[in-house]
N, C-alpha and C. Protein backbone atom coordinates (compact mmCIF):
# COMPACT_ATOMS: atom_id res chain seq x y z
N UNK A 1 -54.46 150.77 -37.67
CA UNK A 1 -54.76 150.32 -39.02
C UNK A 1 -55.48 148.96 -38.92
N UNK A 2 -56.74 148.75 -39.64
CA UNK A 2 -57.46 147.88 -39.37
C UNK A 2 -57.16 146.25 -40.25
N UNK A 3 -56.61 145.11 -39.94
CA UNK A 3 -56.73 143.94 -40.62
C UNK A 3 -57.07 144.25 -42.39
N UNK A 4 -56.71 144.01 -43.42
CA UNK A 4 -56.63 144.15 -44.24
C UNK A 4 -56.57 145.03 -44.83
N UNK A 5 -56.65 146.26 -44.31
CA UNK A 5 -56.24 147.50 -44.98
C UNK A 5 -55.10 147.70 -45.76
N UNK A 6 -54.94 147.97 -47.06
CA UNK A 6 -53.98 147.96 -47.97
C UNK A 6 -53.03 149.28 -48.15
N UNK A 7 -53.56 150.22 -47.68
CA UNK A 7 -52.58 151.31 -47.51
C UNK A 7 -51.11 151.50 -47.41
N UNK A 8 -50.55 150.34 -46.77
CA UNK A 8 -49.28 150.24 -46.10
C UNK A 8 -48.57 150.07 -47.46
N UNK A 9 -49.17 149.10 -48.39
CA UNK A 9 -48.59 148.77 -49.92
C UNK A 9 -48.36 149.91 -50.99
N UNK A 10 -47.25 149.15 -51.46
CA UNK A 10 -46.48 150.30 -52.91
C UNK A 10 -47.76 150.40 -54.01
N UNK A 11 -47.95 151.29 -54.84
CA UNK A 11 -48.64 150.59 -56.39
C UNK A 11 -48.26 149.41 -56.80
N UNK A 12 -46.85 149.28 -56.67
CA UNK A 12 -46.14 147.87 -57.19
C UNK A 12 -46.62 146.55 -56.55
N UNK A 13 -46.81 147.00 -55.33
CA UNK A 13 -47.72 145.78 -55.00
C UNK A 13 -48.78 145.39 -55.07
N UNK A 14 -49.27 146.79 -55.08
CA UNK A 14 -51.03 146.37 -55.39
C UNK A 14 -51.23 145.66 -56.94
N UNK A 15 -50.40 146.68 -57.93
CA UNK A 15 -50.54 145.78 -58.98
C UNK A 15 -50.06 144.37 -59.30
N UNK A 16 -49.13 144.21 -58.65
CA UNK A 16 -48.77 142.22 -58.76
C UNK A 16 -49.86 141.85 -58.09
N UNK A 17 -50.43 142.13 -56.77
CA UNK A 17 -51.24 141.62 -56.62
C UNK A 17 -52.61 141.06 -57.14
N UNK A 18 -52.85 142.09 -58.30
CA UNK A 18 -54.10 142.59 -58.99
C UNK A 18 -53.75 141.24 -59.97
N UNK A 19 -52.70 141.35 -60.58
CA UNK A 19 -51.99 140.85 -61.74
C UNK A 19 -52.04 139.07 -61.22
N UNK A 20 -51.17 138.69 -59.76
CA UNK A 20 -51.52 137.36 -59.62
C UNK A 20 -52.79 136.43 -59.80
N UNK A 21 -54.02 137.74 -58.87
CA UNK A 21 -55.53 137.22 -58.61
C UNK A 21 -55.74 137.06 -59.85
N UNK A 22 -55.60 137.94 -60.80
CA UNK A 22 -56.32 137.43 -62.12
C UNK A 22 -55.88 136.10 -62.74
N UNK A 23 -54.29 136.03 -62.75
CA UNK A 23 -54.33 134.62 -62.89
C UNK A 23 -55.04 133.24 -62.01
N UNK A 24 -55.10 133.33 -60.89
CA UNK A 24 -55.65 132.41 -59.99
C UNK A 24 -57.09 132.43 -60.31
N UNK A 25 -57.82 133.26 -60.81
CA UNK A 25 -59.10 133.27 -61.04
C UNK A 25 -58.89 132.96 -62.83
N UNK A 26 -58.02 132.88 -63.48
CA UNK A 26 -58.27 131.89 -64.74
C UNK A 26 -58.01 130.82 -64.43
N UNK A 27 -57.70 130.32 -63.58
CA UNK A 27 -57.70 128.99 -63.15
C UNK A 27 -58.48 128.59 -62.30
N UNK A 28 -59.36 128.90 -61.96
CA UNK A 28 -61.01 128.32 -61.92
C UNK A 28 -60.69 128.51 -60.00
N UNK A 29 -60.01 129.39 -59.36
CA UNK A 29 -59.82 129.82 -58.01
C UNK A 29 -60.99 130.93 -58.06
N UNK A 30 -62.00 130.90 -56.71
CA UNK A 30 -62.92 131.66 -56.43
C UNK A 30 -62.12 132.85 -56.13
N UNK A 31 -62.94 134.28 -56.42
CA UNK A 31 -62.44 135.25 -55.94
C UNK A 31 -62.34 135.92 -55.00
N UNK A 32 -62.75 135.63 -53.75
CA UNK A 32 -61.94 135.41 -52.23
C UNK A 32 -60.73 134.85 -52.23
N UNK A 33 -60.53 133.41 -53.03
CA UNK A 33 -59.81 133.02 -52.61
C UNK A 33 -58.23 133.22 -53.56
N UNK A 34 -58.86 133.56 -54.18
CA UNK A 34 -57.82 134.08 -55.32
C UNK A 34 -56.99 135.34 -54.92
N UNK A 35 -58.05 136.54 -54.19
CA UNK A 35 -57.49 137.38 -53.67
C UNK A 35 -56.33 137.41 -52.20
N UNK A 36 -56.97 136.38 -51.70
CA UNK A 36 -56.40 135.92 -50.39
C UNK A 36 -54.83 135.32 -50.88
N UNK A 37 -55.03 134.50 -51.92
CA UNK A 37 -53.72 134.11 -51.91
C UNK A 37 -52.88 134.66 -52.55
N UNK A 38 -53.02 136.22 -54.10
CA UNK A 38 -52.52 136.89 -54.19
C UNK A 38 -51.90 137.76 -53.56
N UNK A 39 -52.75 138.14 -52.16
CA UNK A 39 -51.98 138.87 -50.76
C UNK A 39 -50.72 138.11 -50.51
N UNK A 40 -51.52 136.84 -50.11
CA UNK A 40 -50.05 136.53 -49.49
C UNK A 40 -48.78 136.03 -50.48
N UNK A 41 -49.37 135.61 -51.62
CA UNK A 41 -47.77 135.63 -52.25
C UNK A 41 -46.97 136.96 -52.27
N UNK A 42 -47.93 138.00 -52.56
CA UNK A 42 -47.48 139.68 -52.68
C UNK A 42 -46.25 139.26 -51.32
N UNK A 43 -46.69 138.98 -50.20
CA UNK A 43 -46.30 139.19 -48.86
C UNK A 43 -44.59 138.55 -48.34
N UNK A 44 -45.43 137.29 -49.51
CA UNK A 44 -44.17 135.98 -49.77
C UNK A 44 -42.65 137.27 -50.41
N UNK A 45 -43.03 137.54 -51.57
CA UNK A 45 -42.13 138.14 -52.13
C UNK A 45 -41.33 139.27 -51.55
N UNK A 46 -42.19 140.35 -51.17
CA UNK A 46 -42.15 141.62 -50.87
C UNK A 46 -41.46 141.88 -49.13
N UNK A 47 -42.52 140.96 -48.60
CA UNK A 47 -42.12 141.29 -47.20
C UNK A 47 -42.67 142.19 -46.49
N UNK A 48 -44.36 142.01 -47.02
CA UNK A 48 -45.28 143.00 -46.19
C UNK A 48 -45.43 144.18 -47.15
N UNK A 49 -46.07 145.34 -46.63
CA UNK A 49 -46.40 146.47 -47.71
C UNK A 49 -44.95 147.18 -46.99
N UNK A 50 -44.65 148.22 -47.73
CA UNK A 50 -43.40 149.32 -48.00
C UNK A 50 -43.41 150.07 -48.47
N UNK A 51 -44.01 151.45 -47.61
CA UNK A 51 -44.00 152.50 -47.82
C UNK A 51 -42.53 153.02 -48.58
N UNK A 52 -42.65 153.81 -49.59
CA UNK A 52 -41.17 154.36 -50.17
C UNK A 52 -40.15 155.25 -49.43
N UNK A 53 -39.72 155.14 -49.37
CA UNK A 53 -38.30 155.97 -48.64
C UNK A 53 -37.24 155.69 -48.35
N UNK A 54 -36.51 156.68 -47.77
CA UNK A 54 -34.90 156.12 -47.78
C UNK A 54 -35.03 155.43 -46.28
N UNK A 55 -34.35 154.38 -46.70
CA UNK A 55 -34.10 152.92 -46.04
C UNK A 55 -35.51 151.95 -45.18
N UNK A 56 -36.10 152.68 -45.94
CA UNK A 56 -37.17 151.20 -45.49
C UNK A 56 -38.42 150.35 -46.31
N UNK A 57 -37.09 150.05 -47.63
CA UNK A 57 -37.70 149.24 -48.06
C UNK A 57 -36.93 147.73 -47.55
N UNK A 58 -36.99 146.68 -48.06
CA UNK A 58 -36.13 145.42 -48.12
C UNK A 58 -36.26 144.87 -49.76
N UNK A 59 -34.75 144.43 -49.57
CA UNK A 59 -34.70 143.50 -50.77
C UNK A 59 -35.78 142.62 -50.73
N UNK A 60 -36.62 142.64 -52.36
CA UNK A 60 -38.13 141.59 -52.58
C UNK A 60 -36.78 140.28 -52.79
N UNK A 61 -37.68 139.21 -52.57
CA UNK A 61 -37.41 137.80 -53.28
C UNK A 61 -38.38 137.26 -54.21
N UNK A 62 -38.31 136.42 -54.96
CA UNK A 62 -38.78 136.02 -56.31
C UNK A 62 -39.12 134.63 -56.07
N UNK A 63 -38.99 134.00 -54.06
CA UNK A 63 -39.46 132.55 -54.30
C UNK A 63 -40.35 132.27 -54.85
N UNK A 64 -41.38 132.82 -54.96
CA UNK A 64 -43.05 131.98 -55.25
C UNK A 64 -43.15 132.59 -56.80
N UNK A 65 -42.07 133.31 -57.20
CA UNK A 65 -42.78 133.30 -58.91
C UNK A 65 -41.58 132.07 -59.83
N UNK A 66 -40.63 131.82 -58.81
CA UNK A 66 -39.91 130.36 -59.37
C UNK A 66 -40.39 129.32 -59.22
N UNK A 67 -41.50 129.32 -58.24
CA UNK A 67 -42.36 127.85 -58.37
C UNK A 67 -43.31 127.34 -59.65
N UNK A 68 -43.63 128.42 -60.40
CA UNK A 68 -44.63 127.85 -61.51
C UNK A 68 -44.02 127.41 -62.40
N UNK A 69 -45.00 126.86 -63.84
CA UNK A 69 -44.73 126.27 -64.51
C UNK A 69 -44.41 124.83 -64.59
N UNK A 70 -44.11 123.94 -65.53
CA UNK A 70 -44.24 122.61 -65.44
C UNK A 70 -42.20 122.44 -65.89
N UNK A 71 -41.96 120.95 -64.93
CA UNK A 71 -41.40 120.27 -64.99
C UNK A 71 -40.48 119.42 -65.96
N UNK A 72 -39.51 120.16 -67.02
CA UNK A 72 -39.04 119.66 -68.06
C UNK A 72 -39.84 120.63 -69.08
N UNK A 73 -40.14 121.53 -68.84
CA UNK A 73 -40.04 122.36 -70.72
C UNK A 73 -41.85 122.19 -70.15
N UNK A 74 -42.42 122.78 -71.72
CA UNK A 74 -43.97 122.78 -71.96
C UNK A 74 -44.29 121.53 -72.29
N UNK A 75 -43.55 120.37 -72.41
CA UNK A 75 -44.70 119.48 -72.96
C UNK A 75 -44.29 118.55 -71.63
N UNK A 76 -43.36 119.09 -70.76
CA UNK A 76 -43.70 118.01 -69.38
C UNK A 76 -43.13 116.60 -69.90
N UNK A 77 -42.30 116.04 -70.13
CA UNK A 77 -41.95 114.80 -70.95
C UNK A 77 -42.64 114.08 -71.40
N UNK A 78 -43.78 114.69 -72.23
CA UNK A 78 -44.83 113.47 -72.78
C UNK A 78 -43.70 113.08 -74.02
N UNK A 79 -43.11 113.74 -74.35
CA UNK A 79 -42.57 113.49 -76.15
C UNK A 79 -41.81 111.85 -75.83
N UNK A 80 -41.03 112.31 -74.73
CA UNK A 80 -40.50 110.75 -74.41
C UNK A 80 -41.65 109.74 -74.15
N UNK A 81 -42.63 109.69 -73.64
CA UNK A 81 -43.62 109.05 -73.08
C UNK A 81 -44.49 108.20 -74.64
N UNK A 82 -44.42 108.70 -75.49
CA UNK A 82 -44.83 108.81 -76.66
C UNK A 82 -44.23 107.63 -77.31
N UNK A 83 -43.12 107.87 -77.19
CA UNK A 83 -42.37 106.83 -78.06
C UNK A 83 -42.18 105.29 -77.40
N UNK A 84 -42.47 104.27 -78.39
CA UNK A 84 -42.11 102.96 -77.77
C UNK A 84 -40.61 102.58 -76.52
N UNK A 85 -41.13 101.79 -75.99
CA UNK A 85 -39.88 101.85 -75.19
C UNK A 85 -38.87 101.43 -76.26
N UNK A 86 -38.55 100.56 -76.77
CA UNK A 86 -37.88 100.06 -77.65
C UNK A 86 -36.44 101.60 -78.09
N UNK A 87 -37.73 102.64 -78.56
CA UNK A 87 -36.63 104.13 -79.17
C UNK A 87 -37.02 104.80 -78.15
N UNK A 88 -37.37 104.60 -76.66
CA UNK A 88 -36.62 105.17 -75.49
C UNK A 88 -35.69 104.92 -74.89
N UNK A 89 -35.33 103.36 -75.20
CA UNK A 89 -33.90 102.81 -74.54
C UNK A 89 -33.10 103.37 -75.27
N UNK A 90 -32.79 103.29 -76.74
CA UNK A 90 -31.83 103.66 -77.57
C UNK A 90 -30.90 104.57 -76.98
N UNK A 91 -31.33 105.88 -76.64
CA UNK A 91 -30.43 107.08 -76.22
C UNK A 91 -29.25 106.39 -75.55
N UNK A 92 -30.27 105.56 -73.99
CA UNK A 92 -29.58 105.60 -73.23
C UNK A 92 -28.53 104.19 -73.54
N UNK A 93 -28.67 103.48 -74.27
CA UNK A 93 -28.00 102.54 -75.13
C UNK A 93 -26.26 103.01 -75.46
N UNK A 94 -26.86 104.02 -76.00
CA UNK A 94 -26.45 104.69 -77.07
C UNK A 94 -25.19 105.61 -76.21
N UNK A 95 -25.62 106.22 -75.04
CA UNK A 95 -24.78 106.50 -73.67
C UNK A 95 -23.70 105.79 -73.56
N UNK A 96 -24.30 104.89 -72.94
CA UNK A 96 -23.46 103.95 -72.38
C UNK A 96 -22.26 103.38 -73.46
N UNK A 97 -22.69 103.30 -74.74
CA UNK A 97 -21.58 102.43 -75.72
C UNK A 97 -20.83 104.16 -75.95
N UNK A 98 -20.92 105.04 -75.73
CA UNK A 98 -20.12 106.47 -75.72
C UNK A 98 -19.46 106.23 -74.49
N UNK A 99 -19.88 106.31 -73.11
CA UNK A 99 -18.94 106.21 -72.46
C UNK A 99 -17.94 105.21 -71.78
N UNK A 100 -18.15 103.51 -72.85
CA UNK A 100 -17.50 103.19 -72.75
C UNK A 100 -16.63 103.04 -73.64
N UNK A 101 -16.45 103.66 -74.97
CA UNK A 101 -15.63 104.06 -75.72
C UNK A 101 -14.72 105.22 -75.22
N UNK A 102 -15.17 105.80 -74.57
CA UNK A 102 -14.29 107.34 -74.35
C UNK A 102 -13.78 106.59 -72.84
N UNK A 103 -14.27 105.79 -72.21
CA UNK A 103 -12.85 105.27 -71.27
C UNK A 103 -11.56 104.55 -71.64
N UNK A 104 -12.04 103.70 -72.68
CA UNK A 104 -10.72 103.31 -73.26
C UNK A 104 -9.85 104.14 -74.22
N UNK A 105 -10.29 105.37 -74.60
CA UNK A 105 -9.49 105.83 -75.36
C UNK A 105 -8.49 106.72 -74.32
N UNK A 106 -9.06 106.75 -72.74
CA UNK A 106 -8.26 107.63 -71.82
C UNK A 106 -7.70 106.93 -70.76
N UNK A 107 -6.57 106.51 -71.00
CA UNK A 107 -5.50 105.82 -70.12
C UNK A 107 -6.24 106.33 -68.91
N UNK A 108 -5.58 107.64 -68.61
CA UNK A 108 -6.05 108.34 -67.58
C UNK A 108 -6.92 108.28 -66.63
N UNK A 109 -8.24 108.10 -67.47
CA UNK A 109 -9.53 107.94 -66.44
C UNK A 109 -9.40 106.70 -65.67
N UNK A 110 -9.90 106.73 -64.42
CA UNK A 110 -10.24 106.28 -63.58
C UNK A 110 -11.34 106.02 -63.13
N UNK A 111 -12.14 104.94 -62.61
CA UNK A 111 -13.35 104.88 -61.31
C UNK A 111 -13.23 105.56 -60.32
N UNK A 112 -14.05 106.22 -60.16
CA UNK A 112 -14.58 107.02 -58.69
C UNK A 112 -14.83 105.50 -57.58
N UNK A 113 -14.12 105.46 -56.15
CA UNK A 113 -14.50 104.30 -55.54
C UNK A 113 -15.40 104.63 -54.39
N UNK A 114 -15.99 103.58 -54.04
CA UNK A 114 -16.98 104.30 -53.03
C UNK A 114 -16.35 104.11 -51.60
N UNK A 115 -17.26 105.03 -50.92
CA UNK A 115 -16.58 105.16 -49.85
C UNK A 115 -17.31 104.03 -48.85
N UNK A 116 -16.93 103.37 -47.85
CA UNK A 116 -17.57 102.81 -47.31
C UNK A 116 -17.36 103.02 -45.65
């Protein structure tokens, strides 16, 4: 079987694959290279192509489709970024006079001590 020959792959893979490149090519990735790296995430996940049958497939993993997306929700923490510092401290102001109210109301609690 010759270097890139796709045969070895499910439909299921060919179509994620199909399905990744197109995203990588809305994002302004050439289509070599878009395809190239749709292979290999396919490869990332899957674990090579897998013919169907009894016992030789492998459990896929889902690392590389948990990597996307942004960091804190869709707006990425601009909303905080937005606001004067002044009503960005507040919250954490606002923390702190909570948890030092809720220590005195608990005999109980204690400091964590460090270890040294």
């Amino acid at each position: 079987m010759p270097r890139g020959d796709k045969s070895s792959y499910t439909d299921k893979q060919k179509r994620q694959a199909e399905h990744i490149e197109e995203g990588y090519e809305h994002r302004g990735v050439g289509k070599k290279e878009a395809e190239r790296r749709a292979w290999a995430t396919v490869n990332k996940e899957t674990g090579g192509g897998n013919k169907s049958g009894s016992g030789r497939g492998v459990p896929d993993t889902n690392v590389s489709s948990k990597r996307g997306g942004r960091i804190g929700g869709p707006r990425g923490g601009k909303a905080s970024a937005r606001r004067p510092a002044a009503a960005r401290s507040r919250p954490a102001e606002k923390a702190a006079a909570t948890r030092k109210r809720n220590a005195t109301k608990r005999p109980g609690a204690r400091k964590t001590s460090r270890k040294r």
